[in-house]
N, C-alpha and C. Protein backbone atom coordinates (compact mmCIF):
# COMPACT_ATOMS: atom_id res chain seq x y z
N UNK A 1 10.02 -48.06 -27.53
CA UNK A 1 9.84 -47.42 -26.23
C UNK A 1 10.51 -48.29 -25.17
N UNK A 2 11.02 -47.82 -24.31
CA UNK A 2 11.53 -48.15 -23.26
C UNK A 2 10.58 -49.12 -22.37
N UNK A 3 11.18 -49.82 -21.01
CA UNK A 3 10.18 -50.46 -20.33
C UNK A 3 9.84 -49.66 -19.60
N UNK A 4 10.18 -49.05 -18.83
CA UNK A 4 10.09 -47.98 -17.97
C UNK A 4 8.93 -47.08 -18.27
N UNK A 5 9.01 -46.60 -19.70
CA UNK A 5 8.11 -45.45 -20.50
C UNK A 5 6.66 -46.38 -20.72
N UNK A 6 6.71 -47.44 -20.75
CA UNK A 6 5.65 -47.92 -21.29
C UNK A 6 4.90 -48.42 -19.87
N UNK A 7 5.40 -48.58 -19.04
CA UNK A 7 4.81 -49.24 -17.70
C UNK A 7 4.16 -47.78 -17.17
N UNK A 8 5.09 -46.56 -17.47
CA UNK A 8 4.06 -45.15 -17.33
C UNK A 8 2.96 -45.19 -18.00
N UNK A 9 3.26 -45.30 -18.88
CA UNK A 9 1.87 -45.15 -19.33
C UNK A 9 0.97 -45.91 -19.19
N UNK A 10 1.14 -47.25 -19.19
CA UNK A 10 0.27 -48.01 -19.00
C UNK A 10 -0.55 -47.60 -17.25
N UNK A 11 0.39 -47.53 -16.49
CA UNK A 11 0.00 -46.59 -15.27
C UNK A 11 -1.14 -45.45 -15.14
N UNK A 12 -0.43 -44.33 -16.43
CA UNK A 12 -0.90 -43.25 -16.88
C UNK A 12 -2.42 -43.79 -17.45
N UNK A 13 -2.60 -44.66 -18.11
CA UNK A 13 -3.93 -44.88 -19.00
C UNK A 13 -4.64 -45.57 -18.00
N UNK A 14 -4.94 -46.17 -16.97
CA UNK A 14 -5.44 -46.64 -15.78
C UNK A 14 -5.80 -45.96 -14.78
N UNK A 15 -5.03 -45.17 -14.94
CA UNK A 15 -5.25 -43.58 -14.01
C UNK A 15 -6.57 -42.82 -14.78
N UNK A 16 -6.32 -42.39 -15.79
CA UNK A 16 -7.67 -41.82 -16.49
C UNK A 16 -8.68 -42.76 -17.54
N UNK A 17 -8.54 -43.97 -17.19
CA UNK A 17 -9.95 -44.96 -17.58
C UNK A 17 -9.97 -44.83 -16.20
N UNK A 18 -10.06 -45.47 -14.92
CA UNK A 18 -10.54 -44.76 -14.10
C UNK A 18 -11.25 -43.47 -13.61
N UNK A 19 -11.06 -42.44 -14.07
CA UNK A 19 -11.14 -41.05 -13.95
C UNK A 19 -12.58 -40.99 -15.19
N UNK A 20 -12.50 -42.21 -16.25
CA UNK A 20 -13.86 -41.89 -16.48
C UNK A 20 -13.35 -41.53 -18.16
N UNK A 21 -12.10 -41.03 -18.55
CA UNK A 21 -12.15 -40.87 -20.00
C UNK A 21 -11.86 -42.17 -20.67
N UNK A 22 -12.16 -42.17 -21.99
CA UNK A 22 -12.46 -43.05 -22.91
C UNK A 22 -10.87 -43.29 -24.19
N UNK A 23 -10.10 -44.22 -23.94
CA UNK A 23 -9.14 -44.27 -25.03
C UNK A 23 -9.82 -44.26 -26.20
N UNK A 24 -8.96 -43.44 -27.27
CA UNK A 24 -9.20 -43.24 -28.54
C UNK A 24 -7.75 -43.88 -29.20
N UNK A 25 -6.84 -43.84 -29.15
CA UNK A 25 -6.04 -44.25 -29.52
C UNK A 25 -4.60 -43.92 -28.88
N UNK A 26 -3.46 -44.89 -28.78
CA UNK A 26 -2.37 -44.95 -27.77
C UNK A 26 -0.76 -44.38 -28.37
N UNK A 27 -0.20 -43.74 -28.68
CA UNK A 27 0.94 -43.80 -29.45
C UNK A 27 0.38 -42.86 -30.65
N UNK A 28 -0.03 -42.14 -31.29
CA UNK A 28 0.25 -41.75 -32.45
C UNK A 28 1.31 -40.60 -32.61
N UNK A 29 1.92 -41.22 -33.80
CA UNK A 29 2.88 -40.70 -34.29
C UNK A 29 2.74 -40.39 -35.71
N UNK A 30 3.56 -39.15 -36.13
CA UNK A 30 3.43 -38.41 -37.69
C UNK A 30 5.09 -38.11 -37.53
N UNK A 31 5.17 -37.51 -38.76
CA UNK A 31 6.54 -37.43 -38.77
C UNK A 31 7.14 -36.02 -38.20
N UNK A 32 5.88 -35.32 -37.28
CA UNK A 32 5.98 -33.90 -36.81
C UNK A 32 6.20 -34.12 -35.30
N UNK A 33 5.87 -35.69 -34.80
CA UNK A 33 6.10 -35.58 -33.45
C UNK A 33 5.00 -36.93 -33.29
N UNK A 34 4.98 -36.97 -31.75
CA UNK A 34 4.28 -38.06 -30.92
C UNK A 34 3.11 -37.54 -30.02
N UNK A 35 2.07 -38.51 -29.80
CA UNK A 35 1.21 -37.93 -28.69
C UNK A 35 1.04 -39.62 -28.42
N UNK A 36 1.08 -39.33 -26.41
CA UNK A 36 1.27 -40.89 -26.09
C UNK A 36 -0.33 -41.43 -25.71
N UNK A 37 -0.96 -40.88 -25.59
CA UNK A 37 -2.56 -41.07 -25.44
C UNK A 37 -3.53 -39.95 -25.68
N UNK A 38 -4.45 -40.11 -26.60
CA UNK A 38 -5.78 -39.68 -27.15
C UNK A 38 -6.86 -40.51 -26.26
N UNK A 39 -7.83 -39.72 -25.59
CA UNK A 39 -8.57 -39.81 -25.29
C UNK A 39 -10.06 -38.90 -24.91
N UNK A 40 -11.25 -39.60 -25.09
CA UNK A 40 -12.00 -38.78 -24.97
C UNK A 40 -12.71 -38.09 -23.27
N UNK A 41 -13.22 -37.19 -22.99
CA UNK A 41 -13.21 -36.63 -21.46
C UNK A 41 -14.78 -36.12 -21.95
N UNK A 42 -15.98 -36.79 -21.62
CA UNK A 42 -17.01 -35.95 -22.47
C UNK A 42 -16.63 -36.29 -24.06
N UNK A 43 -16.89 -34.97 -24.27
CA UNK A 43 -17.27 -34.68 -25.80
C UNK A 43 -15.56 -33.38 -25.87
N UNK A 44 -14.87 -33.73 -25.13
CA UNK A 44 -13.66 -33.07 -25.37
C UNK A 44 -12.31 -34.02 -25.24
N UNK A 45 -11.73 -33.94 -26.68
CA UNK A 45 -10.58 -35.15 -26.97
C UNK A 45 -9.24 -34.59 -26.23
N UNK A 46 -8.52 -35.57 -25.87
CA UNK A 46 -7.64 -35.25 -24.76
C UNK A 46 -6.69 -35.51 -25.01
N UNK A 47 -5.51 -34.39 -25.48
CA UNK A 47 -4.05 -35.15 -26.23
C UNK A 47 -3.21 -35.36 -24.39
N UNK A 48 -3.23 -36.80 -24.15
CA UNK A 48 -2.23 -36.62 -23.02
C UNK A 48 -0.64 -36.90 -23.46
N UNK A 49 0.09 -36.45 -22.38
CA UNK A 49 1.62 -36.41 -22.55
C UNK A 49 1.85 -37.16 -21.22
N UNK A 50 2.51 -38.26 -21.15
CA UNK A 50 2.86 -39.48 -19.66
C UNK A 50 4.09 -39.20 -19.82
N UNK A 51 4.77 -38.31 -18.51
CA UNK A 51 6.41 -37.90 -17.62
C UNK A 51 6.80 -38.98 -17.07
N UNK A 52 7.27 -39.68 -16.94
CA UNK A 52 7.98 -40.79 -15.56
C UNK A 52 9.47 -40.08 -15.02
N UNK A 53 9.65 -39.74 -14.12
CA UNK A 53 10.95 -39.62 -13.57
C UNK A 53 11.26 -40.37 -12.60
N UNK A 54 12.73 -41.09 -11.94
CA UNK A 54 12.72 -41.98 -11.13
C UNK A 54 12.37 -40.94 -9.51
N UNK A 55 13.04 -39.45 -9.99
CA UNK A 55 12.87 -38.67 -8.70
C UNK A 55 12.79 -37.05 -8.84
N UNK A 56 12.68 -36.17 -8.27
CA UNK A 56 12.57 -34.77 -8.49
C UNK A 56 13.72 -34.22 -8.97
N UNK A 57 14.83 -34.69 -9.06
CA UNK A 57 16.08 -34.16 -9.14
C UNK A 57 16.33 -33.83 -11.17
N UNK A 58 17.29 -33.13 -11.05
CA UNK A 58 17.08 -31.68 -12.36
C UNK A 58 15.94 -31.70 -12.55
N UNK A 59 14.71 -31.45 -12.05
CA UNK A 59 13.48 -30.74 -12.72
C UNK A 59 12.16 -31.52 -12.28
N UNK A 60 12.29 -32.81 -12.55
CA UNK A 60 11.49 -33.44 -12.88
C UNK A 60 10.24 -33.69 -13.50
N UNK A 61 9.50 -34.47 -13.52
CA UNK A 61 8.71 -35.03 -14.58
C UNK A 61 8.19 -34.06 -15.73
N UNK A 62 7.54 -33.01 -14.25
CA UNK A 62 6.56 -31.63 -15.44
C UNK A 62 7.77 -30.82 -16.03
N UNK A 63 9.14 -30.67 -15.59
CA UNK A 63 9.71 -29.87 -16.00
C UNK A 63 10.25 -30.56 -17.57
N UNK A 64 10.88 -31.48 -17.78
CA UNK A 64 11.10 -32.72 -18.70
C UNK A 64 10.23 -31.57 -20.04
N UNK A 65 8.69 -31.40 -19.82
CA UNK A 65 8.48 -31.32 -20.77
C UNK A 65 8.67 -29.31 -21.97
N UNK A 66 9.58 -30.01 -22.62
CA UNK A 66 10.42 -28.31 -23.03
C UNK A 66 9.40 -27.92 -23.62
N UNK A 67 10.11 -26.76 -24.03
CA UNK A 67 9.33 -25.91 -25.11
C UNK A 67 9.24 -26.49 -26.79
N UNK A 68 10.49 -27.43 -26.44
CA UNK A 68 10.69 -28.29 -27.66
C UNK A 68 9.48 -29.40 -28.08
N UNK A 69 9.68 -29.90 -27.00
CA UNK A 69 8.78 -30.92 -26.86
C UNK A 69 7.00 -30.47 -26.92
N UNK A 70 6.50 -30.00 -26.13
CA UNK A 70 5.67 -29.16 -26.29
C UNK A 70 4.98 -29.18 -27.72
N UNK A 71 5.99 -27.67 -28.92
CA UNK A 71 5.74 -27.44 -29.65
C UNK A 71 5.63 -29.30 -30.50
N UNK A 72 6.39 -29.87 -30.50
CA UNK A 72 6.06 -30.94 -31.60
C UNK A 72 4.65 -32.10 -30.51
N UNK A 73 4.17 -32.06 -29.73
CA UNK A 73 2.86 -32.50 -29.36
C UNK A 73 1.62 -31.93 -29.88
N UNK A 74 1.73 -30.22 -29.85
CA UNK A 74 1.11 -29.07 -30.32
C UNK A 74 0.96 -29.66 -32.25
N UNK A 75 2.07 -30.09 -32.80
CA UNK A 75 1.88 -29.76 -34.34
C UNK A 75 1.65 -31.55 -34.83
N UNK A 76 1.68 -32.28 -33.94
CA UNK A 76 1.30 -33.99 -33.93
C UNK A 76 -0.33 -33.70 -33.82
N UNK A 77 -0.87 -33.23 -32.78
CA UNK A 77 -2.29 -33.32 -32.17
C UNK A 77 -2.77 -32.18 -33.75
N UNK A 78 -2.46 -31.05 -34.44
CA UNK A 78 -2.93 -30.31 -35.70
C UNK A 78 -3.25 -31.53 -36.57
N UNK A 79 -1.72 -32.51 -36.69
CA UNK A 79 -1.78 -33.67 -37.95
C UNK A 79 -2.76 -34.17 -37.60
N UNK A 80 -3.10 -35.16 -36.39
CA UNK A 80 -3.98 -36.12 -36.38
C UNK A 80 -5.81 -35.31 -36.09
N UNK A 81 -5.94 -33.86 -35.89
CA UNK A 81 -6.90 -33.38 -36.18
C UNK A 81 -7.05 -33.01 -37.75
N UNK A 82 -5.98 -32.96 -38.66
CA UNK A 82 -6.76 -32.63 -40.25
C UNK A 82 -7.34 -33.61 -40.61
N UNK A 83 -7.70 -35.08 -39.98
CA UNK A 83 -8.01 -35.88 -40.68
C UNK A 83 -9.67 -35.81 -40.08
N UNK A 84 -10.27 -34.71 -39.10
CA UNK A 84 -11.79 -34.74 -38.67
C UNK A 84 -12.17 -33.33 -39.26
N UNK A 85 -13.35 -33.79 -39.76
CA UNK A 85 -14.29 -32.91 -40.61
C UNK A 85 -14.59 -32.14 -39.48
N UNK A 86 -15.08 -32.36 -38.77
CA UNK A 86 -15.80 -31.84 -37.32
C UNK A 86 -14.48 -31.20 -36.19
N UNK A 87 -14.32 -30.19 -35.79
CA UNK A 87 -13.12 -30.60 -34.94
C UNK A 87 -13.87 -30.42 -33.21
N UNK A 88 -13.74 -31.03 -32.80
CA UNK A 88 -14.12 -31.20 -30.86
C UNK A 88 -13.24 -30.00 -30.23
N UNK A 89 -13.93 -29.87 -29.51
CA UNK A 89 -13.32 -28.90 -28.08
C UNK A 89 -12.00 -30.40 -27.47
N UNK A 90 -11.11 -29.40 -27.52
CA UNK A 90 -9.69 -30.27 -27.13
C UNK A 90 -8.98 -29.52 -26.17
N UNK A 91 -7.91 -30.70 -25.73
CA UNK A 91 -7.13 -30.01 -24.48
C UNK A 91 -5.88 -30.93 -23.78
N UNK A 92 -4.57 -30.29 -23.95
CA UNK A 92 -3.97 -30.99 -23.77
C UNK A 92 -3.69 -31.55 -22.21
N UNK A 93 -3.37 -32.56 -22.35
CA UNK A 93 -3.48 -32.54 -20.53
C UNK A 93 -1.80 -33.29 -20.34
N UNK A 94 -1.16 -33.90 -19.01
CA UNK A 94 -0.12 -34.30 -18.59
C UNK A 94 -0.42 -34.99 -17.35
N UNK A 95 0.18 -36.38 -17.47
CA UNK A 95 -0.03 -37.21 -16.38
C UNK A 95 1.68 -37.51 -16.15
N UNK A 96 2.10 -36.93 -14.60
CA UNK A 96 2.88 -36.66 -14.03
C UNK A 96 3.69 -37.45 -13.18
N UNK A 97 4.72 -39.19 -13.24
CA UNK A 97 4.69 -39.98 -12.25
C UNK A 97 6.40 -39.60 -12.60
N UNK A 98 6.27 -39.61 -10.52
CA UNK A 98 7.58 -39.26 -9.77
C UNK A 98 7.91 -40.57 -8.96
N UNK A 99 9.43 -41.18 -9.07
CA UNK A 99 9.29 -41.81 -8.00
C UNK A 99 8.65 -42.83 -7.86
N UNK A 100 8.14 -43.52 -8.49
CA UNK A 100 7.11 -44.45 -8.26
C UNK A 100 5.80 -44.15 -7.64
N UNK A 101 5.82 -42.89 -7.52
CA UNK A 101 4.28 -42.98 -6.85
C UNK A 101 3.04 -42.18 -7.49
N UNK A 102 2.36 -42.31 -7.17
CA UNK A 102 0.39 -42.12 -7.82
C UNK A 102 0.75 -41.01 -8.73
N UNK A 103 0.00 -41.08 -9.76
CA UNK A 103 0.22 -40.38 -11.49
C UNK A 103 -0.34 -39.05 -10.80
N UNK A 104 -0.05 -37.87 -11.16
CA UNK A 104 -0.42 -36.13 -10.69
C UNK A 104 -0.66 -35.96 -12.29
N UNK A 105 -2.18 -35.63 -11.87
CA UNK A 105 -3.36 -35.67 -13.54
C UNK A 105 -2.91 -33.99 -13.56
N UNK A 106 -2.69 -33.02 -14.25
CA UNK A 106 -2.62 -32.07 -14.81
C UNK A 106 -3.20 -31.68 -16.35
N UNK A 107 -4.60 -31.36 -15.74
CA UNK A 107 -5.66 -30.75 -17.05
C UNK A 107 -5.34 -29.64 -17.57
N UNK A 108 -5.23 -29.33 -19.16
CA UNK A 108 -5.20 -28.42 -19.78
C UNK A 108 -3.55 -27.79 -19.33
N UNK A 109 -2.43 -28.48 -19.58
CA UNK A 109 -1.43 -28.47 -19.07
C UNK A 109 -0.61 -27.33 -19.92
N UNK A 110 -1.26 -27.13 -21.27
CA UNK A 110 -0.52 -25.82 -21.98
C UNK A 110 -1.29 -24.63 -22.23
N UNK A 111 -2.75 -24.33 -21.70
CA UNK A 111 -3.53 -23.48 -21.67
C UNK A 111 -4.01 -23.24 -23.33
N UNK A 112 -3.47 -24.27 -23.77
CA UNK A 112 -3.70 -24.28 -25.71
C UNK A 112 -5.20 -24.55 -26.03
């Protein structure tokens, strides 16, 4: 990972331990895709996705994330759920940093 990508997130994960959710685990990866933070919100596990853009320009941060991308977060978060007997109320969410400035929390960011 980049420095850049990782100082988001690290951003990104400070932003919501603050906010009160609970890391479960940082990075997981399968060979279907990536999810950059698991965390718990309650009793509902939270696949987040951390954007950094330096600025709004082509799209930015929320736009970044395709349909491509998307779908392989969607079939990463399936992998790392076959491994719970139990499955939790889940929800993907997106933490949004533009510019350098304050992370834009976006809950339930694919209505999945």
């Amino acid at each position: 990972m980049n420095p850049d990508g990782e100082r988001a997130e690290d951003q990104a994960l400070r932003f919501l331990l603050g906010q009160g959710l609970k890391l479960k685990q940082r990075n997981y990866a399968c060979r279907l895709g990536e999810i950059d933070l698991i965390l718990t919100d309650g009793k509902t596990l939270v696949f987040a996705e951390v954007r950094m853009r330096r600025s709004g320009s082509f799209g930015g941060a929320a736009e970044s994330i395709t349909p491509r991308k998307r779908a392989r977060l969607i079939a990463a978060a399936r992998h790392y759920l076959a491994g719970h007997k139990v499955l939790p109320p889940c929800r993907f969410d997106a933490v949004l940093i533009e510019g350098g400035g304050a992370p834009k929390w976006i809950k339930d960011a694919f209505g999945e």
